[in-house]
N, C-alpha and C. Protein backbone atom coordinates (compact mmCIF):
# COMPACT_ATOMS: atom_id res chain seq x y z
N UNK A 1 -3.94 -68.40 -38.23
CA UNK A 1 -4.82 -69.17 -37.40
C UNK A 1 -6.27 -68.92 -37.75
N UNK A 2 -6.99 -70.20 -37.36
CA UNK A 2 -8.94 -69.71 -37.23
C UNK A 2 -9.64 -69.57 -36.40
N UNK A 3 -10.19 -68.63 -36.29
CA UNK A 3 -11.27 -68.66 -35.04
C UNK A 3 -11.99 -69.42 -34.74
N UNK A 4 -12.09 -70.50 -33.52
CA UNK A 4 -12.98 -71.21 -33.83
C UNK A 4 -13.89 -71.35 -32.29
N UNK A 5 -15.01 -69.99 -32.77
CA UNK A 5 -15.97 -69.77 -31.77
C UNK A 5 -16.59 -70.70 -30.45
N UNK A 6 -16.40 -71.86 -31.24
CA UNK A 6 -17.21 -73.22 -30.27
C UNK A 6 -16.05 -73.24 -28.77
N UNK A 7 -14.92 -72.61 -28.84
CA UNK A 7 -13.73 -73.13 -28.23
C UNK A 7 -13.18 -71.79 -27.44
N UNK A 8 -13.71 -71.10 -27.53
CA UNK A 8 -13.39 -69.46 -27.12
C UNK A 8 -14.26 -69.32 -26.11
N UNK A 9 -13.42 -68.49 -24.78
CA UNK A 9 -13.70 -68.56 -23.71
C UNK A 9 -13.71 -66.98 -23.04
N UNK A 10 -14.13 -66.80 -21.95
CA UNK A 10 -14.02 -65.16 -21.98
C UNK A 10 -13.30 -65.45 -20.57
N UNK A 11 -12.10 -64.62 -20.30
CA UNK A 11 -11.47 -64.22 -19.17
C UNK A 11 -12.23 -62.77 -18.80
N UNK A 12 -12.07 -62.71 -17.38
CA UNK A 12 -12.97 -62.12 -16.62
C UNK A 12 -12.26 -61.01 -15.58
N UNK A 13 -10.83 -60.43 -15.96
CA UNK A 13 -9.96 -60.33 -15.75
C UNK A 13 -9.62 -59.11 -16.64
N UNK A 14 -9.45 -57.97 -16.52
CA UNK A 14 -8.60 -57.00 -17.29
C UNK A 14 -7.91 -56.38 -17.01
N UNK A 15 -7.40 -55.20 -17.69
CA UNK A 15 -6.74 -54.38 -17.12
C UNK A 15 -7.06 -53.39 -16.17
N UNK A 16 -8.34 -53.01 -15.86
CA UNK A 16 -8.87 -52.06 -14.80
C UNK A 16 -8.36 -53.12 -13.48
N UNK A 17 -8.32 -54.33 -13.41
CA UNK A 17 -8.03 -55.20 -12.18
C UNK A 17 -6.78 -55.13 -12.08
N UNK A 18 -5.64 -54.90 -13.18
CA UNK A 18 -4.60 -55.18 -12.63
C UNK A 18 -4.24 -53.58 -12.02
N UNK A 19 -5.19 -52.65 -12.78
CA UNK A 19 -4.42 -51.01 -12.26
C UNK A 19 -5.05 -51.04 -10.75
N UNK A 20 -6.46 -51.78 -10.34
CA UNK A 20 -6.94 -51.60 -9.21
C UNK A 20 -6.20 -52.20 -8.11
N UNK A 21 -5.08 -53.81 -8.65
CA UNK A 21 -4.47 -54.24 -7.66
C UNK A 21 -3.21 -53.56 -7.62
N UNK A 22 -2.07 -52.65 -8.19
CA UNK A 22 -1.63 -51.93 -8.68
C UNK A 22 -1.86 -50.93 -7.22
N UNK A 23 -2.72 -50.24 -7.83
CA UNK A 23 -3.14 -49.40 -6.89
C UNK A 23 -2.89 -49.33 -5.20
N UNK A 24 -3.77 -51.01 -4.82
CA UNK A 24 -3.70 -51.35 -3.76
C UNK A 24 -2.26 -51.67 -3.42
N UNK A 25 -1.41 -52.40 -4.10
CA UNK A 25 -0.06 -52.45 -3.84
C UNK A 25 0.90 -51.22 -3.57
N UNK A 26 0.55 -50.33 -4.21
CA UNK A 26 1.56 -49.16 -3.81
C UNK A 26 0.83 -48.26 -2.62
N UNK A 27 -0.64 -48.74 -2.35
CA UNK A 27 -1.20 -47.98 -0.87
C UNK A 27 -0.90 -48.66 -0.06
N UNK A 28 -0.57 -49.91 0.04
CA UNK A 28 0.40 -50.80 0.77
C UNK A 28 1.97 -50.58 0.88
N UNK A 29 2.37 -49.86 0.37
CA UNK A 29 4.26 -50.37 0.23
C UNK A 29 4.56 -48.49 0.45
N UNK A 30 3.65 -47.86 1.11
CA UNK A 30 3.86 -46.75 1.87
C UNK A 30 4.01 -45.21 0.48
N UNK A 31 3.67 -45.94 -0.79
CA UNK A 31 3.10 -44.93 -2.17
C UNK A 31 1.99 -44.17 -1.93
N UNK A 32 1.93 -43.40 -0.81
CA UNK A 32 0.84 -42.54 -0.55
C UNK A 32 0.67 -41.39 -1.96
N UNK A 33 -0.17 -41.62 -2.25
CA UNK A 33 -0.79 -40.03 -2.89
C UNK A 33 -2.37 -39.68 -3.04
N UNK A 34 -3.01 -38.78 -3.33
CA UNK A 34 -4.30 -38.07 -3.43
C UNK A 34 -5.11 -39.64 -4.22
N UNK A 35 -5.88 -39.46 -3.23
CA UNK A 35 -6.99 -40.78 -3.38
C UNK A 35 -8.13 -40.13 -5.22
N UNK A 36 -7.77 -39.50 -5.28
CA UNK A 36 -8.57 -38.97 -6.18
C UNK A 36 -7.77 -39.12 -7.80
N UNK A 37 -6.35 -38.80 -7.76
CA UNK A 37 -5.64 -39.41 -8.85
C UNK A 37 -4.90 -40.65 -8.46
N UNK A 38 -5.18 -41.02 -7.80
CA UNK A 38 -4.51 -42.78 -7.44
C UNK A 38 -4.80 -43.87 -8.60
N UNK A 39 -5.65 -43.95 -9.15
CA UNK A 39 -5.97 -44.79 -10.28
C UNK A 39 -5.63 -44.59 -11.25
N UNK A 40 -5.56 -43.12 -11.65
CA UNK A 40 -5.08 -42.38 -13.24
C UNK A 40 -3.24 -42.95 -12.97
N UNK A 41 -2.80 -42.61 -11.59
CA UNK A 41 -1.65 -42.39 -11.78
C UNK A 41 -1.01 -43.89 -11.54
N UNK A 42 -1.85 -45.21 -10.67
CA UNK A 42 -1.44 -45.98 -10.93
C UNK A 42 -1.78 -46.83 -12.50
N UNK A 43 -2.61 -46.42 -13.13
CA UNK A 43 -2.73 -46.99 -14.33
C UNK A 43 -1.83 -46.48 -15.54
N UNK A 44 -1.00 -45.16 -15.38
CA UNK A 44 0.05 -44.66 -15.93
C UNK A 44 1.31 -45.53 -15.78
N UNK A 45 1.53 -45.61 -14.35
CA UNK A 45 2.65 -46.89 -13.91
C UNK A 45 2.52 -48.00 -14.91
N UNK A 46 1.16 -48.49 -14.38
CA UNK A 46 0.98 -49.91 -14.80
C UNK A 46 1.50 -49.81 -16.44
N UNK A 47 0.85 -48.92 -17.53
CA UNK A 47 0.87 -49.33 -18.80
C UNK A 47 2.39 -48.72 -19.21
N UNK A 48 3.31 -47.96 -18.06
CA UNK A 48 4.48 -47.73 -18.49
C UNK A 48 5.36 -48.26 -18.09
N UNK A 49 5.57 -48.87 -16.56
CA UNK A 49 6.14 -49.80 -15.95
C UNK A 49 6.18 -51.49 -15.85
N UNK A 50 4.67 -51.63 -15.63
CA UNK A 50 4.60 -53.10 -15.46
C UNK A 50 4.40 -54.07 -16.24
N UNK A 51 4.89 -55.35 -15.78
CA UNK A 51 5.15 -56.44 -16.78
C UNK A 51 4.75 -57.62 -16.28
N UNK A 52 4.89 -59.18 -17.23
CA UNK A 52 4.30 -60.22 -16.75
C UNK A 52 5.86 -60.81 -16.64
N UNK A 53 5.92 -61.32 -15.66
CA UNK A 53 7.79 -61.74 -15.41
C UNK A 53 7.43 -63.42 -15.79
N UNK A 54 8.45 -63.85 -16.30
CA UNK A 54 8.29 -65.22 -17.13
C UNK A 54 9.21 -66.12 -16.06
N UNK A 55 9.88 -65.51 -14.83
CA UNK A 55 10.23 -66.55 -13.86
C UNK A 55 10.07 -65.04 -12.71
N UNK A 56 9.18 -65.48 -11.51
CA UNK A 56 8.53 -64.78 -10.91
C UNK A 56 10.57 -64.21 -10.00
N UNK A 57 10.90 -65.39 -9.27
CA UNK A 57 11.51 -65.25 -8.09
C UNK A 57 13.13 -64.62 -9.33
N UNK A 58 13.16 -64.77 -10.78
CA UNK A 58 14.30 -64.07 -11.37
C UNK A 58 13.84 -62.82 -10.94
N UNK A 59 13.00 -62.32 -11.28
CA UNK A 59 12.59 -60.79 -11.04
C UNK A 59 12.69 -60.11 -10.46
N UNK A 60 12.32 -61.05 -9.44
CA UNK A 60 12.44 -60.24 -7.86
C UNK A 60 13.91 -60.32 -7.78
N UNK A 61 15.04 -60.86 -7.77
CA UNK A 61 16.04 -61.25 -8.00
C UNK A 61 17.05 -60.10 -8.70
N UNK A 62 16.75 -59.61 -9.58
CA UNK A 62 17.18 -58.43 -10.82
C UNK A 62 16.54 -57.20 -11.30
N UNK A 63 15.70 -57.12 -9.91
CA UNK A 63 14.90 -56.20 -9.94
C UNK A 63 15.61 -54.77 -10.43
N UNK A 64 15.00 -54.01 -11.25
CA UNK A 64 15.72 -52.96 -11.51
C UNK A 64 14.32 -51.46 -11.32
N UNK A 65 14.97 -50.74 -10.03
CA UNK A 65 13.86 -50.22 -10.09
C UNK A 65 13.25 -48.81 -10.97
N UNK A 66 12.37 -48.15 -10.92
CA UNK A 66 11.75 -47.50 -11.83
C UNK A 66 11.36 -46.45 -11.07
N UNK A 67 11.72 -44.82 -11.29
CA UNK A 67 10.98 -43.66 -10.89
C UNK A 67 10.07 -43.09 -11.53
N UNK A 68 8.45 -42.83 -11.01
CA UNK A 68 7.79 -42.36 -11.31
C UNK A 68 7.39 -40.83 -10.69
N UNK A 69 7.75 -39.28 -11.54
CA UNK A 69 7.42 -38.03 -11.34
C UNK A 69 5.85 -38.17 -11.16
N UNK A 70 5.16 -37.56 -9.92
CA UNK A 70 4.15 -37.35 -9.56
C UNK A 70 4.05 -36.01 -10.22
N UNK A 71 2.41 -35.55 -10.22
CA UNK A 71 2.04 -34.39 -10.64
C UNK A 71 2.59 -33.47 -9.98
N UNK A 72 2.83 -33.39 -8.56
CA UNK A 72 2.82 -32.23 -7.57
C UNK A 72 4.53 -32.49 -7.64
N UNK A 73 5.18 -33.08 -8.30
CA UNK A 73 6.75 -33.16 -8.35
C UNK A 73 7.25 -33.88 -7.22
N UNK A 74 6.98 -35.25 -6.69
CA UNK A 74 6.99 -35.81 -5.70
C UNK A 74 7.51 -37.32 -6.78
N UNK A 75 8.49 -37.90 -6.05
CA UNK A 75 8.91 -38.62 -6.85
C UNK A 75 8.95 -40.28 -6.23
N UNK A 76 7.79 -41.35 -7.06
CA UNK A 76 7.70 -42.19 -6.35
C UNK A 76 8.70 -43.39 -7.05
N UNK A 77 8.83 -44.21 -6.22
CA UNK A 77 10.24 -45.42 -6.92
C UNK A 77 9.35 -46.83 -6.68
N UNK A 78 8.94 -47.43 -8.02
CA UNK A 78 8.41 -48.70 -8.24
C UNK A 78 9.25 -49.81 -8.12
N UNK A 79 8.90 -50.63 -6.97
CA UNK A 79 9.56 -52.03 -7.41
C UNK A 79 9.21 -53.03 -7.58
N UNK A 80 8.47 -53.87 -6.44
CA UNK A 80 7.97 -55.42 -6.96
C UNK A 80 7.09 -54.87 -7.59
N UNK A 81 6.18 -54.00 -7.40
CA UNK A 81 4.80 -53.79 -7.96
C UNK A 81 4.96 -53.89 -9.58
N UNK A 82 6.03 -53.90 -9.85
CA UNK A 82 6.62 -54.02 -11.38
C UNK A 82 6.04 -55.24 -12.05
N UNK A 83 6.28 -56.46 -11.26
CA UNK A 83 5.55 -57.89 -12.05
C UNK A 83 4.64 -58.20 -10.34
N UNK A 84 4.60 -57.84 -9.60
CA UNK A 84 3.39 -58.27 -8.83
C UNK A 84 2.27 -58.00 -9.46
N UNK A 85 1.93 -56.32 -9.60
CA UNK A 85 0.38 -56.52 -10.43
C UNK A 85 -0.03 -57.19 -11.49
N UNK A 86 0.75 -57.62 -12.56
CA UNK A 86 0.36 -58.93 -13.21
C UNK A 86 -0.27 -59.62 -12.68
N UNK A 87 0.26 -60.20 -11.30
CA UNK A 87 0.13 -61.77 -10.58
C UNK A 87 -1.51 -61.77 -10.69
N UNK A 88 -2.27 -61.23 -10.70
CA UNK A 88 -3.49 -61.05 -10.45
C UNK A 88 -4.34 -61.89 -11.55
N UNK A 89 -3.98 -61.61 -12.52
CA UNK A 89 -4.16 -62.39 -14.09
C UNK A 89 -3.82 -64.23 -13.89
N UNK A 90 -2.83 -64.16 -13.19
CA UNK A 90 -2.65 -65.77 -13.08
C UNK A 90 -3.23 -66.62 -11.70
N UNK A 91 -3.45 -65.67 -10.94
CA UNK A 91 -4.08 -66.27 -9.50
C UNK A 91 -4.74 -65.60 -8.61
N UNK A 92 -6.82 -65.11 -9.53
CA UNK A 92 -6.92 -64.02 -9.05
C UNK A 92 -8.22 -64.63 -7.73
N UNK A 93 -7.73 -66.05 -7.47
CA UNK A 93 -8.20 -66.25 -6.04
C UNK A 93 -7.60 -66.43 -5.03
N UNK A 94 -6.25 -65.78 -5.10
CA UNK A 94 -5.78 -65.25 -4.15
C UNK A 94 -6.27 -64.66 -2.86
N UNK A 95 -6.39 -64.60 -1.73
CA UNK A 95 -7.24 -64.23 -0.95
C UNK A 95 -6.53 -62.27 -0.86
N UNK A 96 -5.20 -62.35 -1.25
CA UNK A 96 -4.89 -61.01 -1.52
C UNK A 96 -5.61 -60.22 -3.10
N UNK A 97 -5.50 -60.41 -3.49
CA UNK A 97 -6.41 -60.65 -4.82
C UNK A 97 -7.80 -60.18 -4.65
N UNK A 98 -8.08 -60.84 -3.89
CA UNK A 98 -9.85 -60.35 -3.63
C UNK A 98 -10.35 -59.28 -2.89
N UNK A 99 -11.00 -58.20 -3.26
CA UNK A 99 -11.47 -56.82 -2.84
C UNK A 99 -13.02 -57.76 -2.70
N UNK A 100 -13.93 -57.70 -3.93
CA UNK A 100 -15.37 -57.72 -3.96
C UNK A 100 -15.99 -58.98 -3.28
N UNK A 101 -17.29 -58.95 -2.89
CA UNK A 101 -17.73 -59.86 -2.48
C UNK A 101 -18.70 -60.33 -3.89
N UNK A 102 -19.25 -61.61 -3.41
CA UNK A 102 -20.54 -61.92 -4.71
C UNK A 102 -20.17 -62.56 -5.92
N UNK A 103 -21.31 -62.72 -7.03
CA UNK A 103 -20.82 -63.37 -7.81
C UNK A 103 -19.74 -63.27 -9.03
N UNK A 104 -19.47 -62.06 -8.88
CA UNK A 104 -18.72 -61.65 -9.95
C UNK A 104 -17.34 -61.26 -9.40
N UNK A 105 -17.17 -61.74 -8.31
CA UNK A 105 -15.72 -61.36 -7.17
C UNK A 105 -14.93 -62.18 -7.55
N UNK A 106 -13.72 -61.48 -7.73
CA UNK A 106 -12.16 -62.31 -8.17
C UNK A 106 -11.89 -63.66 -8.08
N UNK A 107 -12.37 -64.15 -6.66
CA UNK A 107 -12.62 -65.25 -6.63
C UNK A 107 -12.87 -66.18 -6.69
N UNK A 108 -14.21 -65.66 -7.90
CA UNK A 108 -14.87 -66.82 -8.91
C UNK A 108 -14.37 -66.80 -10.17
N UNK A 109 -13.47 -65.85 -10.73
CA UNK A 109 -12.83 -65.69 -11.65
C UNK A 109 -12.06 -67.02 -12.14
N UNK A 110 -11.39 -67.50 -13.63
CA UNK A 110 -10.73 -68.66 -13.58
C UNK A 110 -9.59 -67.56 -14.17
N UNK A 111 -8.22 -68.08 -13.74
CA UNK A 111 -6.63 -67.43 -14.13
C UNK A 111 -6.07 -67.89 -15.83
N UNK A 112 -5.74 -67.10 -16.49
CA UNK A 112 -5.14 -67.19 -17.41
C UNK A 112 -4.84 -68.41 -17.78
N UNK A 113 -3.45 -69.18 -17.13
CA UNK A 113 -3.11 -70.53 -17.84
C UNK A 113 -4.93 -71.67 -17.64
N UNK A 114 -5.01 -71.61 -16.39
CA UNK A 114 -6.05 -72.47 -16.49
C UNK A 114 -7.53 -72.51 -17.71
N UNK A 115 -7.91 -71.27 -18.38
CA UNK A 115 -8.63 -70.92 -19.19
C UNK A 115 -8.23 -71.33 -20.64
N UNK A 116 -6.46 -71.46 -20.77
CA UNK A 116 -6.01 -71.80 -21.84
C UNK A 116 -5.87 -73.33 -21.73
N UNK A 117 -5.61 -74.04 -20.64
CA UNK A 117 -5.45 -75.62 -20.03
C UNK A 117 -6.96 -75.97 -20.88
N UNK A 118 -7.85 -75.40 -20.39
CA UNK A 118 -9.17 -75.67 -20.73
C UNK A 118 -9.93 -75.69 -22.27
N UNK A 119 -9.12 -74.70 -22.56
CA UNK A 119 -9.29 -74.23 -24.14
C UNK A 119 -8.78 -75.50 -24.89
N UNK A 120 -7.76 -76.31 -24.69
CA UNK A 120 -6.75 -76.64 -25.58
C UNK A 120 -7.41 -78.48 -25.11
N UNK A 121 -7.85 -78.13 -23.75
CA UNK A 121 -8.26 -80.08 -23.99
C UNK A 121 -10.13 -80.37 -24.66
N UNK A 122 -10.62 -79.30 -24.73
CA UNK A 122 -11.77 -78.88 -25.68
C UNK A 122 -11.60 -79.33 -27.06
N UNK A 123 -10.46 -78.92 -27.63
CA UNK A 123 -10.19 -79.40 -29.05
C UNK A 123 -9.97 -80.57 -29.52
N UNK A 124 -8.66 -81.26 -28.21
CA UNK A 124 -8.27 -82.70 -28.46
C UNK A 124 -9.26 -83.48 -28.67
């Protein structure tokens, strides 16, 4: 393929967002641990556990779940959070989705397919 700069778009969206929603999902679903390694240890999950599920409701469906050994030997068990924190990447104006306020808040963000929708009628 060629790069072709005129047509290239920047998503606004990374991986610190999906470990931060990540995060918030397992301080939700009763994954208590030390607020201080909560990020290290959900971003360990994330890059060892989680995935982008290619049919949302199969997933949930065949869910197979995943144990994660805490530092202190406390043993936590991942499940939707498996392809939920993805979701963030495809619909991050979600009103669950959104932590920040202002201009640079999730909300103003554009989602994955739509950035590529956009990319591709640019060329035609």
């Amino acid at each position: 393929g060629m790069y072709l700069p005129q047509y290239a778009q920047t998503m606004e969206i990374a991986g610190k967002d999906v470990t931060s929603y990540l995060s918030s999902l397992m301080s939700h679903s009763s994954m208590y641990f030390h607020l201080d390694t909560s990020y290290k240890i959900a971003n360990k999950i994330k890059n060892d556990y989680c995935y982008v599920a290619r049919d949302f409701r199969l997933a949930k469906n065949n869910l197979i779940k995943k144990n994660y050994t805490l530092p202190d030997g406390r043993s936590l068990e991942v499940k939707d959070e498996q392809y939920e924190a993805a979701e963030i990447i495809f619909n991050p104006s979600d009103p669950k989705h959104t932590k920040r306020k202002g201009p640079r808040s999730k909300a103003s963000k554009k989602s994955l397919h739509s950035l590529l929708i956009n990319c591709v009628n640019k060329i035609d």
